[in-house]
Protein backbone atom coordinates (compact mmCIF):
# COMPACT_ATOMS: atom_id res chain seq x y z
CA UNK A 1 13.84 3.48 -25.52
CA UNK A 2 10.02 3.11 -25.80
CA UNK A 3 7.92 5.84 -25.92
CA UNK A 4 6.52 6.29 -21.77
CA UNK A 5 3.26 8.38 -22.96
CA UNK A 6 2.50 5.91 -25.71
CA UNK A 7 2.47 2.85 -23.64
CA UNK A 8 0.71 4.82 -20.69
CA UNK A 9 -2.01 5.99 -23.30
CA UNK A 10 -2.49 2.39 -24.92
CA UNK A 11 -3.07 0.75 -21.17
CA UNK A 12 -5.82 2.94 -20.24
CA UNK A 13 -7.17 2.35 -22.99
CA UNK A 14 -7.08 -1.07 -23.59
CA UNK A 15 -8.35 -1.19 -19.86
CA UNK A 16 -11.13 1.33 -20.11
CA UNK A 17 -12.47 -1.34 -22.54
CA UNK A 18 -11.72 -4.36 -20.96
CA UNK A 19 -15.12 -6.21 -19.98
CA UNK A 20 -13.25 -8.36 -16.65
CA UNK A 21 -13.30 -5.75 -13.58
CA UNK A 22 -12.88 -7.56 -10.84
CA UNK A 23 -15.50 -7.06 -7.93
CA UNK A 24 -15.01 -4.47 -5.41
CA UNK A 25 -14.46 -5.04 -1.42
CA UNK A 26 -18.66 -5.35 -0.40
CA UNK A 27 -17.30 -5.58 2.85
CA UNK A 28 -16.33 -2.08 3.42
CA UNK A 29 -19.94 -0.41 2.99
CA UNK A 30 -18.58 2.93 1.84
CA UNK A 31 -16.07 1.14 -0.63
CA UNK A 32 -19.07 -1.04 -1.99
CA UNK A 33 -20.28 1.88 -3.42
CA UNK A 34 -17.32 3.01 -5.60
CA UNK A 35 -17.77 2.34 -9.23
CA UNK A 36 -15.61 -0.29 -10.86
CA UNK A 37 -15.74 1.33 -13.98
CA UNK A 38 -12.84 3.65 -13.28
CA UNK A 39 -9.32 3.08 -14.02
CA UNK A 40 -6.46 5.17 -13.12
CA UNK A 41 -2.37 5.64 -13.65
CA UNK A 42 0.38 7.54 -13.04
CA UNK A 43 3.67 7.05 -13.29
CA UNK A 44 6.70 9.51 -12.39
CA UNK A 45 9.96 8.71 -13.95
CA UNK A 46 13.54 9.41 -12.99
CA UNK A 47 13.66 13.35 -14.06
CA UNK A 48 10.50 13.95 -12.28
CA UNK A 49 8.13 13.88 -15.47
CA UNK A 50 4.74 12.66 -15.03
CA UNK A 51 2.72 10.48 -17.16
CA UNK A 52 -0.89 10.02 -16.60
CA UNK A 53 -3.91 8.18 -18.24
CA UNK A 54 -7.20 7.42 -17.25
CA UNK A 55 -8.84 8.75 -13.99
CA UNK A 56 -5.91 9.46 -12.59
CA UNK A 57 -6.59 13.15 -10.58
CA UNK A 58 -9.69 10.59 -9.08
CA UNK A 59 -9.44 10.33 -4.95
CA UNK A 60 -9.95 6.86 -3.86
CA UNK A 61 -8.34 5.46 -0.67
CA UNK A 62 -5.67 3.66 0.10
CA UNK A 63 -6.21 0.92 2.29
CA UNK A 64 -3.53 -1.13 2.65
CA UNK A 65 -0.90 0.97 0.24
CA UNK A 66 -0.74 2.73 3.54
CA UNK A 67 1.62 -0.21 5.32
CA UNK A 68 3.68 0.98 3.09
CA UNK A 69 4.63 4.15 4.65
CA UNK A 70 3.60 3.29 8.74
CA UNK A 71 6.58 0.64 8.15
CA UNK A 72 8.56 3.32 6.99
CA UNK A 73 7.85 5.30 9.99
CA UNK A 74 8.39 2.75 12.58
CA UNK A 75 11.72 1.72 11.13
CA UNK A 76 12.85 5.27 11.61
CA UNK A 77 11.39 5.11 15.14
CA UNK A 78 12.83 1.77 16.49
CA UNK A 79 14.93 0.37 13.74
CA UNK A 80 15.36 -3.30 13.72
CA UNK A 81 13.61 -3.93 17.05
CA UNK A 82 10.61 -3.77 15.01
CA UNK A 83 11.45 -7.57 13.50
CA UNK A 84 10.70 -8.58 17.06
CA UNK A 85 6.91 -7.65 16.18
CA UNK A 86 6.35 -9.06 13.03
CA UNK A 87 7.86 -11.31 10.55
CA UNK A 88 9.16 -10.80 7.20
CA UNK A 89 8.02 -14.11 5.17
CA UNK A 90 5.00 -14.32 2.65
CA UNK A 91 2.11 -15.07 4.76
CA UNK A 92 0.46 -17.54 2.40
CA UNK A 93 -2.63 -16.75 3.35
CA UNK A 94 -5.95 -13.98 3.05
CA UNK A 95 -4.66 -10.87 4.28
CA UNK A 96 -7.30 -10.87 7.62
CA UNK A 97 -6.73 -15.32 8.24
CA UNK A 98 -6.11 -15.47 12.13
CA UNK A 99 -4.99 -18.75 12.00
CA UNK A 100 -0.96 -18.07 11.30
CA UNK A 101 -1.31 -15.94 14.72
CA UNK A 102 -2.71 -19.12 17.18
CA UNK A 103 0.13 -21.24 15.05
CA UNK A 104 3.05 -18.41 16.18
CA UNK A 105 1.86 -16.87 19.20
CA UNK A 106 0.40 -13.83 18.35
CA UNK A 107 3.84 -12.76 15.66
CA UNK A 108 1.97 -11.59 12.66
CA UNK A 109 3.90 -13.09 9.72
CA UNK A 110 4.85 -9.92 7.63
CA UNK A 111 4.03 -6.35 7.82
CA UNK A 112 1.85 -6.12 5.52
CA UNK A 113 -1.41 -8.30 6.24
CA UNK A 114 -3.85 -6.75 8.96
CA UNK A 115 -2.40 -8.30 11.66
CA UNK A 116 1.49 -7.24 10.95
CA UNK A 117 -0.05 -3.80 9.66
CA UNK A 118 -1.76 -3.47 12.99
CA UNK A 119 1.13 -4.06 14.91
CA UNK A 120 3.40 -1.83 13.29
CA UNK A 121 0.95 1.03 13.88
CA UNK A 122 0.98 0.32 17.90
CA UNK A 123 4.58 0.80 17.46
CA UNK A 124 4.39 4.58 16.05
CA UNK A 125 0.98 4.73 18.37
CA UNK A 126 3.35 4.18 21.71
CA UNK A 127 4.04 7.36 23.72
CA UNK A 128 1.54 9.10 21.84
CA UNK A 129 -2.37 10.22 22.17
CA UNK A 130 -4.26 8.34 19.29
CA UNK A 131 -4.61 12.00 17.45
CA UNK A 132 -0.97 12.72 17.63
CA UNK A 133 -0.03 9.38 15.95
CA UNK A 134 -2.11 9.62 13.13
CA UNK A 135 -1.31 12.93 12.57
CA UNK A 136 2.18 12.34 12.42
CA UNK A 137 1.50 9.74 9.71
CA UNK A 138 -0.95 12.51 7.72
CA UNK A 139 1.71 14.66 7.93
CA UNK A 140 4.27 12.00 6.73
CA UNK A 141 2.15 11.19 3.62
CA UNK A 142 1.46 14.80 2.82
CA UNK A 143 5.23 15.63 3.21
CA UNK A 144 6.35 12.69 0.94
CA UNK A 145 3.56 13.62 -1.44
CA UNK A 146 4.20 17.06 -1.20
CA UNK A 147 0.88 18.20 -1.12
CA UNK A 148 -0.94 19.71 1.99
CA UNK A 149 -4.44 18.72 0.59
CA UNK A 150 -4.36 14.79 1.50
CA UNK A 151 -7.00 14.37 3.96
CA UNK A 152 -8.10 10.56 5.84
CA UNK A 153 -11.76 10.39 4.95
CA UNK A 154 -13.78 10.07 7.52
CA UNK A 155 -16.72 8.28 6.20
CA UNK A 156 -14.24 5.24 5.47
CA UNK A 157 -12.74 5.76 8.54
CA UNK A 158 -16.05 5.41 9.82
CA UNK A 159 -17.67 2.40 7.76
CA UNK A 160 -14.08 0.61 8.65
CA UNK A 161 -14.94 0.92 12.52
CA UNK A 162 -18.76 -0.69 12.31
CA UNK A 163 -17.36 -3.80 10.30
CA UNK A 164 -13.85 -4.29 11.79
CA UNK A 165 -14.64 -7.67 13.40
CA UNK A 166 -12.15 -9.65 12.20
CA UNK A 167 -9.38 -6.84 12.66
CA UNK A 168 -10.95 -6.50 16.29
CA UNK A 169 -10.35 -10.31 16.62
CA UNK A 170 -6.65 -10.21 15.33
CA UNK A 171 -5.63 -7.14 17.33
CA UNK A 172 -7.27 -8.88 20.88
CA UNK A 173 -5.39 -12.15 19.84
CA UNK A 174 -2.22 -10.08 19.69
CA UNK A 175 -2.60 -8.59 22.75
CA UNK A 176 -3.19 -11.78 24.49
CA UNK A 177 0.56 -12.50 23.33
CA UNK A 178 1.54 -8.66 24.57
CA UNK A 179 2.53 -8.28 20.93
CA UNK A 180 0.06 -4.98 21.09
CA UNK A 181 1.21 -2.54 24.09
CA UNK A 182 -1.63 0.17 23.54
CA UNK A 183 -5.10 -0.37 24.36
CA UNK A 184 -7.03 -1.82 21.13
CA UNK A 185 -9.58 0.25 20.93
CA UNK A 186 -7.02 3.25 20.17
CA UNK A 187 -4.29 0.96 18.09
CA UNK A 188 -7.79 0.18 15.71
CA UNK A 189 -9.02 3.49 15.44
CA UNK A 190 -5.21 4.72 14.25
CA UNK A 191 -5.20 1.71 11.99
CA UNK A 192 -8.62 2.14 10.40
CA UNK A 193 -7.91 6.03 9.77
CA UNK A 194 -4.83 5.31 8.32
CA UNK A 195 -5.86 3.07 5.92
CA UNK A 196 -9.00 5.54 4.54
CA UNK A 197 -6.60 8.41 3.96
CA UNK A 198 -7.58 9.35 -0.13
CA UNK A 199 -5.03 10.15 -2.50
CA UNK A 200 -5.26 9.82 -6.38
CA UNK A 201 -2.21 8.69 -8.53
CA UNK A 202 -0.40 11.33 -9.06
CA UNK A 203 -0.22 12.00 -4.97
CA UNK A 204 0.46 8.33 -4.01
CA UNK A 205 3.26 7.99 -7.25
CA UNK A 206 4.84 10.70 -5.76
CA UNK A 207 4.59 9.73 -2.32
CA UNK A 208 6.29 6.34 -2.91
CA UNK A 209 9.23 8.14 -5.17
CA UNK A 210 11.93 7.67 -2.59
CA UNK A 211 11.59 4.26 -2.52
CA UNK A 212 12.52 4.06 -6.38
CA UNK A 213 15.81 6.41 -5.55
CA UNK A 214 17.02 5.05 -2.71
CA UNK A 215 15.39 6.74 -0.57
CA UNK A 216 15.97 9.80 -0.88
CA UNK A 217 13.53 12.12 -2.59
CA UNK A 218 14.24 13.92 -5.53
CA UNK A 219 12.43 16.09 -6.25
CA UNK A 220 13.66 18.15 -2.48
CA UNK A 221 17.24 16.09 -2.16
CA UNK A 222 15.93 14.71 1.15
CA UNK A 223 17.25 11.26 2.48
CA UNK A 224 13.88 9.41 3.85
CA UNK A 225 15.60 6.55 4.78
CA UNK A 226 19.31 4.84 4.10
CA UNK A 227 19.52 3.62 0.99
CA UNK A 228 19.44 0.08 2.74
CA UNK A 229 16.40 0.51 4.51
CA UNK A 230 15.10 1.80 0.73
CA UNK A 231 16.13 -1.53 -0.70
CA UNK A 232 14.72 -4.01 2.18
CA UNK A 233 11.15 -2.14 2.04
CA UNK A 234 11.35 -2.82 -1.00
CA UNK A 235 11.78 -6.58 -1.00
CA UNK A 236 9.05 -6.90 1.00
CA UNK A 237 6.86 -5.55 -0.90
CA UNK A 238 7.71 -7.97 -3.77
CA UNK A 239 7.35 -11.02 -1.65
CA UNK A 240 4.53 -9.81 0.67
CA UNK A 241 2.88 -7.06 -0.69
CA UNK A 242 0.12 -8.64 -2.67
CA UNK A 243 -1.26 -10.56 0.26
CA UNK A 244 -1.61 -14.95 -1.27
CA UNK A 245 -1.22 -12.97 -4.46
CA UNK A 246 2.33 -11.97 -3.90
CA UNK A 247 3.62 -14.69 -6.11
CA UNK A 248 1.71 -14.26 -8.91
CA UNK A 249 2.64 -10.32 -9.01
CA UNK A 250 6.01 -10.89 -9.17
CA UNK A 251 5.98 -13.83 -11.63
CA UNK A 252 3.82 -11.32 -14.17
CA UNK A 253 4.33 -7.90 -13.21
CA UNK A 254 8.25 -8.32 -11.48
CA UNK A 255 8.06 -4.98 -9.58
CA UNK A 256 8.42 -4.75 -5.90
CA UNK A 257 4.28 -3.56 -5.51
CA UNK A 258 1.63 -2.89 -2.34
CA UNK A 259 -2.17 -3.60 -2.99
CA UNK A 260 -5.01 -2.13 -0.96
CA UNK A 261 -8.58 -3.32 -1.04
CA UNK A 262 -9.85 0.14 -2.10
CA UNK A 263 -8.01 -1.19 -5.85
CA UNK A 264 -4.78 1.07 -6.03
CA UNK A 265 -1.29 -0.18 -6.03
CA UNK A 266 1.96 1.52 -5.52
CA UNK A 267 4.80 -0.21 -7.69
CA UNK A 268 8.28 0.76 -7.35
CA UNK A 269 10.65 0.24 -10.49
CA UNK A 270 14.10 0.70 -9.06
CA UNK A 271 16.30 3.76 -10.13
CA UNK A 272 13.40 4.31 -12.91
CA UNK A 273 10.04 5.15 -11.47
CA UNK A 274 7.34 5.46 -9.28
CA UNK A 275 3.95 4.33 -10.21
CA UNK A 276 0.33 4.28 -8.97
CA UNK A 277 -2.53 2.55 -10.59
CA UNK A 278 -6.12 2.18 -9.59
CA UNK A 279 -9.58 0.16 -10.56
CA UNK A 280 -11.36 -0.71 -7.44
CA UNK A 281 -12.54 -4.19 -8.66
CA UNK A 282 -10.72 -6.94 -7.24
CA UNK A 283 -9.41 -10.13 -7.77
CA UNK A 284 -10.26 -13.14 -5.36
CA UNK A 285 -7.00 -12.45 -3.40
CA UNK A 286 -8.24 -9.00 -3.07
CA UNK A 287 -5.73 -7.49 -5.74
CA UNK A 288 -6.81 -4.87 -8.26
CA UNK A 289 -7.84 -7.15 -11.27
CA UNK A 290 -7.16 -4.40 -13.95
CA UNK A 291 -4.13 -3.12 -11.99
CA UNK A 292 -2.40 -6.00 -12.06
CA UNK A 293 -2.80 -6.32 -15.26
CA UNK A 294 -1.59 -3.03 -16.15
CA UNK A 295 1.02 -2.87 -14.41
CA UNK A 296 2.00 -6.11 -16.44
CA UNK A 297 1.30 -4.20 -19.67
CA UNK A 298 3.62 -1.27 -18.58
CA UNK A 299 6.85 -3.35 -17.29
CA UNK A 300 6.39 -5.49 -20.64
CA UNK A 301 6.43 -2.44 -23.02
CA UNK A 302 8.95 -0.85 -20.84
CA UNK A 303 11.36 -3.33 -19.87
CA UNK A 304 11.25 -2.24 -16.34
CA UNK A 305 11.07 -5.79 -14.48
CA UNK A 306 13.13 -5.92 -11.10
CA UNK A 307 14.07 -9.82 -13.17
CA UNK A 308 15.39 -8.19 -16.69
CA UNK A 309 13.62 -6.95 -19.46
């Protein structure tokens, strides 16, 4: 079998040289000020071991790696009625486009672009005040990750808020459908918290470890989900989880993966491992550049594509 640390070691290397970083999301003022210069990974295989390189104790925040885990929730809340919310096909376009929405009346296509993302968190949002729901998914993260210390950072939070004009736009269109029940103003402000909660590698690898064993944790024996549910979270992730860059990821990299514009991805190599990688530049279809490219690197020189080695 090949040597884990050794391959872990020469990737962050070869990527703390690498000149290409990708450019990060301007957009976000706060994340326009992180510096592309760091790279991070960690990877937690099957006995619980965990392999690190880079900047990988680093905080950065999640962004969209966060759909990951409000899907989770609002499966286990409402099960399949959830489908009747949001789609599960590749969107084929940027992760904010509005224009799927006017073509489908207001059905975001997948989970996992702003719209379906936004949707999904009015879903755990209903029957609850706006603090409740997000603590409930703080508390889910921390739980998963087992660590008490994952905060939301405000300051994101914050910057998220002032420029959320598109994700204003998307949310109002879907409430002109009645896709949204809750009032906007508090879906948004659950959504934009959720997505600046900071973890660094090590926290989100183990976080996303009971989707690699399915789903049940291992490290406490504790089912998550069904090993079912474990399985179908997982393919969409591989065909939606990169955004118009879903393809691409699982032509090179072949792991069922989420991206988030802050530059970290959570990949998920079934029965085998949990992994996290960071580098906040991004590509054009707002993908980590360097963790993509990684991540490539590791499921070469470990054999760990979902397609065969």
């Amino acid at each position: 079998m090949p040597d884990l640390a050794h391959v872990i070691r020469e990737i962050s290397e070869e990527m703390a040289q690498r000149p290409d970083r990708g450019a990060v999301a301007d957009y976000i003022p706060e994340l326009a000020r992180v510096d592309p210069g760091q790279f991070g990974l960690a990877v937690i295989d099957a006995e619980g071991q965990v392999f690190t390189g880079g900047d990988s104790e680093t905080p950065f925040s999640i962004q969209s790696v966060s759909k990951v885990f409000t899907l989770t929730l609002a499966l286990g809340m409402v099960g399949d009625r959830l489908w009747k919310r949001v789609g599960r096909e590749p969107s084929g376009n940027p992760f904010n486009s509005i224009v799927q929405l006017e073509r489908e009346r207001g059905v975001p296509r997948n989970p996992f672009i702003n719209a379906g993302a936004i949707a999904v968190t009015d879903v755990i949002l209903s029957g609850h005040e706006p603090r409740e729901a997000l603590g409930e998914i703080l508390r889910f993260m921390q739980f998963l990750a087992q660590d008490s210390s994952i905060t939301i950072d405000e300051t994101v939070a914050a910057s998220e808020k002032r420029t959320g004009f598109r994700n204003t736009a998307l949310a109002n269109y879907m409430k002109s459908f009645g896709v949204l029940d809750n009032p906007v103003d508090y879906t948004l402000g659950v959504y934009f918290h959720h997505c600046a909660i900071a973890m660094n590698c090590r926290q989100l690898a183990r976080a996303g470890r009971f989707l690699a064993h399915n789903g049940v944790n291992p490290s406490t024996g504790h089912s998550v989900v069904s090993a079912e549910r474990a399985r179908r979270i997982n393919a969409i992730m591989l065909t939606c989880g990169h955004y118009d860059g879903s393809g691409e990821f699982a032509y090179r990299v072949g792991l069922p993966g989420k991206s988030g514009v802050g530059g970290s991805i959570l990949a998920i190599a079934p029965g085998k491992a949990s992994i996290a990688v960071w580098s906040p530049g991004l590509d054009a279809a707002g993908n980590s550049h360097l963790g993509r490219i990684a991540l490539e690197r590791l499921t070469q020189g470990m054999g760990w594509s979902v397609f065969g080695a």
